[in-house]
PDB file of N, CA and C in Angstrom:
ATOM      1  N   UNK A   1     -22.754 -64.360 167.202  1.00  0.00           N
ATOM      2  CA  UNK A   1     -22.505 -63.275 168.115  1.00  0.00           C
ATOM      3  C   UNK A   1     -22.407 -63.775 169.555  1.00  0.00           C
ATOM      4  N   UNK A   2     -23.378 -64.461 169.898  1.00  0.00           N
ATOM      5  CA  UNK A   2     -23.361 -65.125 171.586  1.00  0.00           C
ATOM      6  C   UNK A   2     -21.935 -65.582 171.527  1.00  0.00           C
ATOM      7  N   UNK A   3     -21.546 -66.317 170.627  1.00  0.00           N
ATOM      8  CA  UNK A   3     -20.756 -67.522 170.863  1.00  0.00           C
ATOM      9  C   UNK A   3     -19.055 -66.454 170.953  1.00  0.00           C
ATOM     10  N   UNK A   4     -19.297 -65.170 170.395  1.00  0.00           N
ATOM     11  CA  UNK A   4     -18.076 -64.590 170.562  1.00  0.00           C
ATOM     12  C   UNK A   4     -17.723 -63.314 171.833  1.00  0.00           C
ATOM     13  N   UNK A   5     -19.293 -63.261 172.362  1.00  0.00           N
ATOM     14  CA  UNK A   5     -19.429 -62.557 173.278  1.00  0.00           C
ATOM     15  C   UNK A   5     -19.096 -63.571 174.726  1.00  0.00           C
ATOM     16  N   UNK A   6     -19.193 -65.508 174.363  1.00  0.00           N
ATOM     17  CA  UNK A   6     -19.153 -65.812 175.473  1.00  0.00           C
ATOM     18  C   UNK A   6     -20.471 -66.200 176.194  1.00  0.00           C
ATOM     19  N   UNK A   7     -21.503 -66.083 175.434  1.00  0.00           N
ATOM     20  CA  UNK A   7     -22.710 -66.276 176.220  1.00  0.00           C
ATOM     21  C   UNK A   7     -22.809 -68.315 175.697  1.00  0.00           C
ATOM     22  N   UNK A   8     -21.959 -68.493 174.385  1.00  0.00           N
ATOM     23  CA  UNK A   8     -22.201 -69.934 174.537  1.00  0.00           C
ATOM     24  C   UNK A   8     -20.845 -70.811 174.588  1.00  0.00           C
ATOM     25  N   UNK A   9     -21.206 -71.728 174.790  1.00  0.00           N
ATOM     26  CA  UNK A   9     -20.125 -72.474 174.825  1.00  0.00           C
ATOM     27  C   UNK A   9     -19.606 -73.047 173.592  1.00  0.00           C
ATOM     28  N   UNK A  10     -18.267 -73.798 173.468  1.00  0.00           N
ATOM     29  CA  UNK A  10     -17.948 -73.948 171.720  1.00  0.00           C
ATOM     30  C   UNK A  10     -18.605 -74.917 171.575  1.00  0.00           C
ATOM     31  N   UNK A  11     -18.990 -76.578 172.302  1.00  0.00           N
ATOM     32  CA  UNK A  11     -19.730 -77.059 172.285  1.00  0.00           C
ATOM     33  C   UNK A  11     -21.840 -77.174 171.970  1.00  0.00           C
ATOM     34  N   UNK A  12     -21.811 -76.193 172.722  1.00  0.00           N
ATOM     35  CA  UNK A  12     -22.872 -75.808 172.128  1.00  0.00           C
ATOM     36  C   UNK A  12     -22.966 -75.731 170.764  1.00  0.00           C
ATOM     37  N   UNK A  13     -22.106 -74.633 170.642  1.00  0.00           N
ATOM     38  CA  UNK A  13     -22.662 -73.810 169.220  1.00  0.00           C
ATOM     39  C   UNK A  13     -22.471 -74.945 168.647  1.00  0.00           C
ATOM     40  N   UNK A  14     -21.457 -75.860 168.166  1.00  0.00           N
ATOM     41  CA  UNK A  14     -21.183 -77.009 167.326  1.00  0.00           C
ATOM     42  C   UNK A  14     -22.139 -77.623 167.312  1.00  0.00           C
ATOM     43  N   UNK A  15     -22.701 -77.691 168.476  1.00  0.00           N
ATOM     44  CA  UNK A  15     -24.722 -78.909 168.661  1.00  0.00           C
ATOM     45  C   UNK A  15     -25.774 -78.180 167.836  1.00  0.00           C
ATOM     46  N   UNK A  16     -25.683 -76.748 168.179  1.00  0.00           N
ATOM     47  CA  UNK A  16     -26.783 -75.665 167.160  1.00  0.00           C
ATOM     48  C   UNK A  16     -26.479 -75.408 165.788  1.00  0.00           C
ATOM     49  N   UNK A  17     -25.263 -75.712 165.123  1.00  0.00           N
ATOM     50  CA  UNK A  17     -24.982 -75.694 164.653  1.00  0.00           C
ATOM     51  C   UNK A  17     -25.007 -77.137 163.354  1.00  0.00           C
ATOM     52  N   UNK A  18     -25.024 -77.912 164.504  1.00  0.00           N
ATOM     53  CA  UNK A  18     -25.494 -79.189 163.438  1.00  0.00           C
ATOM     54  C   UNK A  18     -27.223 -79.436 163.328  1.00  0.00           C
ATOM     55  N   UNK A  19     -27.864 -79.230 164.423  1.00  0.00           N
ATOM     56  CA  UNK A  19     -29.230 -78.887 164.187  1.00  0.00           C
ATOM     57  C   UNK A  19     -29.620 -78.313 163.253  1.00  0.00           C
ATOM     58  N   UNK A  20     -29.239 -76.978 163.158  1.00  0.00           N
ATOM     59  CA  UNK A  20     -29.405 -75.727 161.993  1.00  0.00           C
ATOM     60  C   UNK A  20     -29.204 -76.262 160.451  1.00  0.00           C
ATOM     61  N   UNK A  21     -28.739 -77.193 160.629  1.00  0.00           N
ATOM     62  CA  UNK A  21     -28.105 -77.517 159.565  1.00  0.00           C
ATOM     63  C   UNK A  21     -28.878 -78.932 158.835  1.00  0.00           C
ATOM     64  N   UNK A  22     -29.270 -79.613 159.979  1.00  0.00           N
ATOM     65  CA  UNK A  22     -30.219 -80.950 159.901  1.00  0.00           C
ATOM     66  C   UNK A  22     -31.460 -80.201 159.400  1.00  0.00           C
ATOM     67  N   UNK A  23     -31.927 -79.178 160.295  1.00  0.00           N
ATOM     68  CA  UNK A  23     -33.157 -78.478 159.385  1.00  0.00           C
ATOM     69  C   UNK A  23     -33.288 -78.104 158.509  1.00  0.00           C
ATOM     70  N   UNK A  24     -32.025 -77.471 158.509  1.00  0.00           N
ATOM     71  CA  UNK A  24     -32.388 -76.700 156.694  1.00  0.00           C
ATOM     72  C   UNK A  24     -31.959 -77.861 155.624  1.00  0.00           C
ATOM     73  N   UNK A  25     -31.359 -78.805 155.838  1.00  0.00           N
ATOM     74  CA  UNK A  25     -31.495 -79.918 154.845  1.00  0.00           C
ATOM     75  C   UNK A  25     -32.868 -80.787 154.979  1.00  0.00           C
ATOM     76  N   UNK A  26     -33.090 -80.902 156.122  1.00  0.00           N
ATOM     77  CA  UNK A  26     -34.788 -81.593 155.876  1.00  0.00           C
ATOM     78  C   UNK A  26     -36.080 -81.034 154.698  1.00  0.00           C
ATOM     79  N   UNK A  27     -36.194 -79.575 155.410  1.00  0.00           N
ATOM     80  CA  UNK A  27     -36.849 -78.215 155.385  1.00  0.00           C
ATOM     81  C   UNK A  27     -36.656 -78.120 153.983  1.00  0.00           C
ATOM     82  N   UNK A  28     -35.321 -78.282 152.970  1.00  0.00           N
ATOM     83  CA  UNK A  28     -34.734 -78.080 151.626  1.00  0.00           C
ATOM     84  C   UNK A  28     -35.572 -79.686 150.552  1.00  0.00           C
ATOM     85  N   UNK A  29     -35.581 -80.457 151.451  1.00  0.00           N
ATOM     86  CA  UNK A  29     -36.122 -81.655 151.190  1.00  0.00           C
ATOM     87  C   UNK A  29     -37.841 -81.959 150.781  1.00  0.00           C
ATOM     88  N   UNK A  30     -38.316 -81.157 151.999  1.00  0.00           N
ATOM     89  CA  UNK A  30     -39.690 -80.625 151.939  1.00  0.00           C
ATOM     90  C   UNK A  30     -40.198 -79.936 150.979  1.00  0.00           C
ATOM     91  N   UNK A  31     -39.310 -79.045 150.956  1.00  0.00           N
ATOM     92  CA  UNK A  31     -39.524 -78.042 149.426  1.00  0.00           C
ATOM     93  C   UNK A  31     -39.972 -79.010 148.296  1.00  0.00           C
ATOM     94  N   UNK A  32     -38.658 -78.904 148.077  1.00  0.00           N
ATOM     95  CA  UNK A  32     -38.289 -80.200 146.858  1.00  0.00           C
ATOM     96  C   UNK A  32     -39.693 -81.354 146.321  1.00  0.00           C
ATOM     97  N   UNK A  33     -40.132 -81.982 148.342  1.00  0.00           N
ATOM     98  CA  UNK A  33     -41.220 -82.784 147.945  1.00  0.00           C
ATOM     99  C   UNK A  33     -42.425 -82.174 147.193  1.00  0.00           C
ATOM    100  N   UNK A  34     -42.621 -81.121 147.821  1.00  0.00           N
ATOM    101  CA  UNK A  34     -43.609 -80.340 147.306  1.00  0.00           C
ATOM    102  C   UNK A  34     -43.672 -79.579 146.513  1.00  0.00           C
ATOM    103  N   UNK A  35     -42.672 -79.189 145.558  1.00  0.00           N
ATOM    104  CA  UNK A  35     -42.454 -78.335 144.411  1.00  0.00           C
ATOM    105  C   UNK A  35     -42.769 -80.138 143.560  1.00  0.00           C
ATOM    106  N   UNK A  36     -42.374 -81.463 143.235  1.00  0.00           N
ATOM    107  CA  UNK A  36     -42.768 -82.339 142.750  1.00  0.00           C
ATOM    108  C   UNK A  36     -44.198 -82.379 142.886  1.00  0.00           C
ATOM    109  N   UNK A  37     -44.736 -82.577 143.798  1.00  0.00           N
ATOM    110  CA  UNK A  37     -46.275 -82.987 144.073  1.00  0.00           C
ATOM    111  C   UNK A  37     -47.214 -81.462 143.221  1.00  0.00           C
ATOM    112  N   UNK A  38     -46.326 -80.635 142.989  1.00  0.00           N
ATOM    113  CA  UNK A  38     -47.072 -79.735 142.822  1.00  0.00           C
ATOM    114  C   UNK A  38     -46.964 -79.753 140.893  1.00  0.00           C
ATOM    115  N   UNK A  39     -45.761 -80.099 140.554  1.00  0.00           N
ATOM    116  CA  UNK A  39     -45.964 -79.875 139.259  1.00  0.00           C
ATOM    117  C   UNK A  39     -46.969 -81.330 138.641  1.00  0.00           C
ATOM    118  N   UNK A  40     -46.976 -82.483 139.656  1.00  0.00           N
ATOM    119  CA  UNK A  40     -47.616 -83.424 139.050  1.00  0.00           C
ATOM    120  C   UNK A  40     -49.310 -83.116 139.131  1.00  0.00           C
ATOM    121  N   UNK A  41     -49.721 -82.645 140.474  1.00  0.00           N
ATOM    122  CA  UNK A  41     -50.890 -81.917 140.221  1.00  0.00           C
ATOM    123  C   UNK A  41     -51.720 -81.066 138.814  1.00  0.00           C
ATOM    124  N   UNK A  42     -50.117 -80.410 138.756  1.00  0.00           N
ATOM    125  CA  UNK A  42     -50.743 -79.334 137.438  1.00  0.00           C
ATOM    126  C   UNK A  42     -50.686 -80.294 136.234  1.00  0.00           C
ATOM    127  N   UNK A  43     -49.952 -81.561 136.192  1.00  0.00           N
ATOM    128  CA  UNK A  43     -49.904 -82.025 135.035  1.00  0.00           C
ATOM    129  C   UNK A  43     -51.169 -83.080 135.409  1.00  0.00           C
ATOM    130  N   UNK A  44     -51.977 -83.364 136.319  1.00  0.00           N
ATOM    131  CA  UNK A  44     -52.771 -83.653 136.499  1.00  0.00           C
ATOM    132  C   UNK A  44     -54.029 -82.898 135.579  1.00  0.00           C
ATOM    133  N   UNK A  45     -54.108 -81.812 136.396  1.00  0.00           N
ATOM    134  CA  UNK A  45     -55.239 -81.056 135.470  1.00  0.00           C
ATOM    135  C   UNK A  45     -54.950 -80.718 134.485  1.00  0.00           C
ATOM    136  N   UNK A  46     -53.985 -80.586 133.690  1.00  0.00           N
ATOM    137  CA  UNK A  46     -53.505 -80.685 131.904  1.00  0.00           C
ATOM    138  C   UNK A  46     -54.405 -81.219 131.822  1.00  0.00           C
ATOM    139  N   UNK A  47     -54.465 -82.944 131.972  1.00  0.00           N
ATOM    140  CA  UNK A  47     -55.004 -84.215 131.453  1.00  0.00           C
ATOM    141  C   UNK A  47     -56.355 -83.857 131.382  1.00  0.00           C
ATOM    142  N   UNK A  48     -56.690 -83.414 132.799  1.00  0.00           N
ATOM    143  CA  UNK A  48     -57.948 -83.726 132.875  1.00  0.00           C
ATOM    144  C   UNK A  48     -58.995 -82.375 132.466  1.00  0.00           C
ATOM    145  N   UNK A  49     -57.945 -81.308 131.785  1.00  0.00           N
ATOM    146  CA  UNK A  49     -58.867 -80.413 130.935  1.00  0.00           C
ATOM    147  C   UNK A  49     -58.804 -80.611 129.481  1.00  0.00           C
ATOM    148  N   UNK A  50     -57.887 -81.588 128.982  1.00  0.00           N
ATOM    149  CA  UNK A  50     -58.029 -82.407 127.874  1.00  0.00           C
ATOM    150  C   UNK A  50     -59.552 -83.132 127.370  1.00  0.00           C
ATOM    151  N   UNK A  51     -59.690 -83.910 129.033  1.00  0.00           N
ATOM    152  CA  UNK A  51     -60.635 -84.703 129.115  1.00  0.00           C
ATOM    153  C   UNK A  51     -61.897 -84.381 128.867  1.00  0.00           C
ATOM    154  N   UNK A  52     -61.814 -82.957 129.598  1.00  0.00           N
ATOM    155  CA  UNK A  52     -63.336 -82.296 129.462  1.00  0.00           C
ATOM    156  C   UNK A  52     -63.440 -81.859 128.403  1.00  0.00           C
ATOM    157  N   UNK A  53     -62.555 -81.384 127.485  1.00  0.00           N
ATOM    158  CA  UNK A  53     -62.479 -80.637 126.106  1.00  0.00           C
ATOM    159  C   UNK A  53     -63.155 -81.877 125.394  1.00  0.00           C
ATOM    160  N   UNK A  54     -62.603 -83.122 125.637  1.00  0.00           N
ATOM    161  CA  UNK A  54     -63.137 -84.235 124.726  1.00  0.00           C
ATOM    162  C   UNK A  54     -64.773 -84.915 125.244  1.00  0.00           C
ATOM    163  N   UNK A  55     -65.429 -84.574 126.371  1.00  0.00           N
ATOM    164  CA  UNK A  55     -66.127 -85.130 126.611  1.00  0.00           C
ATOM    165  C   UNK A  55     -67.293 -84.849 126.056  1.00  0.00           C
ATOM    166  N   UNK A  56     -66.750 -82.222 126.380  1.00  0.00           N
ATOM    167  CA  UNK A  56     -68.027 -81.723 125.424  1.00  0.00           C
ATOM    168  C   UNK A  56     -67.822 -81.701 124.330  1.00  0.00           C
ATOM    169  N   UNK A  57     -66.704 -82.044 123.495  1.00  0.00           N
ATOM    170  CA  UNK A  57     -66.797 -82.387 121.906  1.00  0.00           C
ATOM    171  C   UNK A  57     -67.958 -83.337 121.868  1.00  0.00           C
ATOM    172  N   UNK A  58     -67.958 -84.746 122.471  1.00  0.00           N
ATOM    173  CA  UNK A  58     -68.817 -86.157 121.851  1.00  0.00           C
ATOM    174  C   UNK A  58     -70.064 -85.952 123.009  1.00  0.00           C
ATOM    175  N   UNK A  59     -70.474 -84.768 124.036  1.00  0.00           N
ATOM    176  CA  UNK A  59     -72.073 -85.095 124.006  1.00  0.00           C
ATOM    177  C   UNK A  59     -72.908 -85.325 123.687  1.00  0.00           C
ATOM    178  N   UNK A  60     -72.736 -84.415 122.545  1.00  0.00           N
ATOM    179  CA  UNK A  60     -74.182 -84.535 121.594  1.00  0.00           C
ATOM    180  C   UNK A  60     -74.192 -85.056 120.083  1.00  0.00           C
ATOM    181  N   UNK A  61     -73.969 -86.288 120.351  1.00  0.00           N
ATOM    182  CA  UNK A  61     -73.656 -87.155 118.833  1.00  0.00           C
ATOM    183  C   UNK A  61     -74.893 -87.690 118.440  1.00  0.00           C
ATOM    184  N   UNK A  62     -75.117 -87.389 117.354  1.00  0.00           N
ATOM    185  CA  UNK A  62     -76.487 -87.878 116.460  1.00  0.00           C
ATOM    186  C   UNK A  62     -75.930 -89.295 115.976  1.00  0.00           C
ATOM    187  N   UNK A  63     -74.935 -89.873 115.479  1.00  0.00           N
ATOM    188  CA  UNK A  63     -74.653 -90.883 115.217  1.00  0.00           C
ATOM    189  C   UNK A  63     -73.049 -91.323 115.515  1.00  0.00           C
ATOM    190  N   UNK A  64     -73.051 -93.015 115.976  1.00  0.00           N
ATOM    191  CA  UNK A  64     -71.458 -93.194 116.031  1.00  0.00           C
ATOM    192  C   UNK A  64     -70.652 -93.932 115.386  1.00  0.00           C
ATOM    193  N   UNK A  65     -69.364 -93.416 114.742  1.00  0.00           N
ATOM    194  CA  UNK A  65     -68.335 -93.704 113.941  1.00  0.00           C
ATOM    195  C   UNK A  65     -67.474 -94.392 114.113  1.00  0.00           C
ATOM    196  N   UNK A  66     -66.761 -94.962 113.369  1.00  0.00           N
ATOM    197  CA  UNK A  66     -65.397 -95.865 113.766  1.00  0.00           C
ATOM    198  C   UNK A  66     -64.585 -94.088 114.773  1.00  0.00           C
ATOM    199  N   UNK A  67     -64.372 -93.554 114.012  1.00  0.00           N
ATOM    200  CA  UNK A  67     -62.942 -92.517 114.050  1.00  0.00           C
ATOM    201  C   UNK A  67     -63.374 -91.971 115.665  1.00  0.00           C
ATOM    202  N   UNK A  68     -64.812 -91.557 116.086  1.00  0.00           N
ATOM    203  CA  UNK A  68     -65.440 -91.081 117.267  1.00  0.00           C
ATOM    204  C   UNK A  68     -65.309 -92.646 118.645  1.00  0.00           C
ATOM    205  N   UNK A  69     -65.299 -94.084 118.052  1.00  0.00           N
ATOM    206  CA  UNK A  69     -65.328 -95.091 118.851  1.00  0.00           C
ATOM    207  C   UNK A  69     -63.678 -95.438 118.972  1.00  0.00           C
ATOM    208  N   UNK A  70     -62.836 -94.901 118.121  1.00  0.00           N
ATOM    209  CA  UNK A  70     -61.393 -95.245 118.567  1.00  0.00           C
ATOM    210  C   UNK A  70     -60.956 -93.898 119.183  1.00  0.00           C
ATOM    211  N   UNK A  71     -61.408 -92.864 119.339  1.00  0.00           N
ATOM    212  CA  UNK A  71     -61.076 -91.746 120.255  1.00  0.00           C
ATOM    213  C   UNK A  71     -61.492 -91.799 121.891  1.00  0.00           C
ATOM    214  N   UNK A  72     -62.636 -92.558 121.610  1.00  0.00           N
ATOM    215  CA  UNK A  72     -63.426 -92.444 123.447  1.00  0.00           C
ATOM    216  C   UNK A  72     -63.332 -93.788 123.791  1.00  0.00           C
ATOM    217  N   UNK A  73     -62.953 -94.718 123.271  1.00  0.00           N
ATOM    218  CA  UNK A  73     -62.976 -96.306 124.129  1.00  0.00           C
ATOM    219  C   UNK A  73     -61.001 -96.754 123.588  1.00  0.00           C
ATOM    220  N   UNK A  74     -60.842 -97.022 124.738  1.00  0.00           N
ATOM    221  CA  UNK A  74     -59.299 -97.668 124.950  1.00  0.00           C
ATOM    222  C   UNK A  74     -59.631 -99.379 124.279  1.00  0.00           C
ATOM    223  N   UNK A  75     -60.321-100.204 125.386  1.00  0.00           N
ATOM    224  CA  UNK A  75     -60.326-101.257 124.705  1.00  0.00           C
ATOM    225  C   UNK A  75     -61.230-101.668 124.979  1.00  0.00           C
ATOM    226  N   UNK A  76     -61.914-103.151 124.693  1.00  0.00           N
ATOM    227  CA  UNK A  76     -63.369-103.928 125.358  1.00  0.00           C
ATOM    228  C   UNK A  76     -62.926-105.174 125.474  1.00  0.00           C
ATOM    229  N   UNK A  77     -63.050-105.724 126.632  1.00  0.00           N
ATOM    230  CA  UNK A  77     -62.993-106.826 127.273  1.00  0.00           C
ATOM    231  C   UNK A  77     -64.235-107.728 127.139  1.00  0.00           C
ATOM    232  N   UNK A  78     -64.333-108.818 126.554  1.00  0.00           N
ATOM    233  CA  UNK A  78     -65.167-109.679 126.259  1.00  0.00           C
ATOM    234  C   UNK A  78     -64.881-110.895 126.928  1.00  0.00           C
ATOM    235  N   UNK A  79     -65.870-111.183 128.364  1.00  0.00           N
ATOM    236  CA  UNK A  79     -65.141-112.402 129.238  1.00  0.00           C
ATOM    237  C   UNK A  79     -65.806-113.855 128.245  1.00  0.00           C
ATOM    238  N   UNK A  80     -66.183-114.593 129.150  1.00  0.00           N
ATOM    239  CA  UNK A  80     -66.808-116.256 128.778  1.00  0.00           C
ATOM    240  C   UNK A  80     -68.403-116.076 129.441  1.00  0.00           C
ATOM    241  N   UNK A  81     -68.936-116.454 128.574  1.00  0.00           N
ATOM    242  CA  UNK A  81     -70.503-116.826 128.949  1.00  0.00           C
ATOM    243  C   UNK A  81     -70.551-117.524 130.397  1.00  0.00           C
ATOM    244  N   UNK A  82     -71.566-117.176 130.666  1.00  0.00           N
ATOM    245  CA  UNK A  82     -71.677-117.546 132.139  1.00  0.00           C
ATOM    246  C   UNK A  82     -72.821-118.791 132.044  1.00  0.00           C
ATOM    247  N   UNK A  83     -72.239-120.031 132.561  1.00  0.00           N
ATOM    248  CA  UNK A  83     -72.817-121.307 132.534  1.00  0.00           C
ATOM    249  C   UNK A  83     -74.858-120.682 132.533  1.00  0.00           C
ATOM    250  N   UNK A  84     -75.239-121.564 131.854  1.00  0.00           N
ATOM    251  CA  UNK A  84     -76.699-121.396 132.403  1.00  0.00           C
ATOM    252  C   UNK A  84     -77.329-120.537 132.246  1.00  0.00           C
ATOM    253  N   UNK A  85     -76.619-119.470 131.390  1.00  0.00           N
ATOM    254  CA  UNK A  85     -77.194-118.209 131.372  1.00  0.00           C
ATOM    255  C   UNK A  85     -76.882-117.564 129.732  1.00  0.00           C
ATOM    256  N   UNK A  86     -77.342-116.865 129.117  1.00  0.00           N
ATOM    257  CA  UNK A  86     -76.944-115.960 128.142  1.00  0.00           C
ATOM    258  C   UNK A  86     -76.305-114.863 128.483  1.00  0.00           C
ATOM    259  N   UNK A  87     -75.873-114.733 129.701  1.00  0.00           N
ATOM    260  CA  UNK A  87     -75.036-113.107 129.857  1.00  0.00           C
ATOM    261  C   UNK A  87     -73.264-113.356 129.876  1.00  0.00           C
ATOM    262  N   UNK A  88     -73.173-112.688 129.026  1.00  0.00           N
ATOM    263  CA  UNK A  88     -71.399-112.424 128.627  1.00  0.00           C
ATOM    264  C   UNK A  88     -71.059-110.980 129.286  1.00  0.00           C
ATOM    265  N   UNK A  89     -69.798-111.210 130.374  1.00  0.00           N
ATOM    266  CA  UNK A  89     -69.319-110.039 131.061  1.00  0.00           C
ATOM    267  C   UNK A  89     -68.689-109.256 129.859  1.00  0.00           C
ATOM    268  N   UNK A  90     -68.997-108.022 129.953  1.00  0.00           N
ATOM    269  CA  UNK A  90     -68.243-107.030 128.554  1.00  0.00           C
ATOM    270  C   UNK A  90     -67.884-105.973 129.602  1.00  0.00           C
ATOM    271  N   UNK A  91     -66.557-105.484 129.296  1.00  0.00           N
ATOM    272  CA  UNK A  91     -66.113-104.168 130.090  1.00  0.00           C
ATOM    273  C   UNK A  91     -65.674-103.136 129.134  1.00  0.00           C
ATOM    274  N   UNK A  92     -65.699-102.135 129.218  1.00  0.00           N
ATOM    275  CA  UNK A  92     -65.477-101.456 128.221  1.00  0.00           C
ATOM    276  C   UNK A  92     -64.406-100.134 128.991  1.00  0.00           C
ATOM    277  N   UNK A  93     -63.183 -99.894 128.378  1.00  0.00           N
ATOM    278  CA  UNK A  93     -61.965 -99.258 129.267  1.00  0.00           C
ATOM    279  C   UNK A  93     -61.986 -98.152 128.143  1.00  0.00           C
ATOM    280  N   UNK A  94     -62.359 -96.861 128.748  1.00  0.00           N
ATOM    281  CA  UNK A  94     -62.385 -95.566 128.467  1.00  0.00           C
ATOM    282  C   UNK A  94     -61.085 -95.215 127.844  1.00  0.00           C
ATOM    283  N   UNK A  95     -61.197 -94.267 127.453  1.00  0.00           N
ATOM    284  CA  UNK A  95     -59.697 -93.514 127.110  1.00  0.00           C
ATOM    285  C   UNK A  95     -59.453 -91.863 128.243  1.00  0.00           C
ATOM    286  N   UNK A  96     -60.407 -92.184 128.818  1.00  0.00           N
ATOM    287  CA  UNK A  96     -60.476 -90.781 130.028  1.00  0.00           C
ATOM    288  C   UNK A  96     -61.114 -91.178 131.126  1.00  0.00           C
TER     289      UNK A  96
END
């Protein structure tokens, strides 16, 4: 409307006009980032209400099984004896 009433110049508008335009492609970009960050969040807590489902399954175990030790441990790392000593580094890598 300015620009046909004369209040801008054609120059101008062409400058506001590419601005307007830089923003809403940034601004469209932003979205975008954050519609991603947001579905990975939720697939975040998927996982990690998986996790809890499995944790209060195996609290209260009276005894442990092969089928219960290949569900809750990923793998075990067994390093080299440590000179001089009887202690062997063992790590043990969760599955949660």
């Amino acid at each position: 409307m300015d620009k046909v009433k004369g209040l801008i110049t054609e120059s101008d508008f062409v400058e506001l006009s590419k601005d307007f335009t830089t923003q809403k492609e940034r601004l469209e970009r932003v979205v975008a980032d954050g519609e991603k960050q947001l579905a990975e969040i939720d697939d975040k807590i998927a996982v990690g209400d998986n996790r809890r489902e499995l944790i209060e399954q195996y609290t209260n175990l009276e005894h442990l099984n092969r089928e219960i030790v290949e569900t809750l441990i990923d793998y075990i790392s067994i390093g080299k004896r440590i000179p001089g000593t009887r202690n062997v580094p063992i790590e043990i890598h969760w599955n949660f």
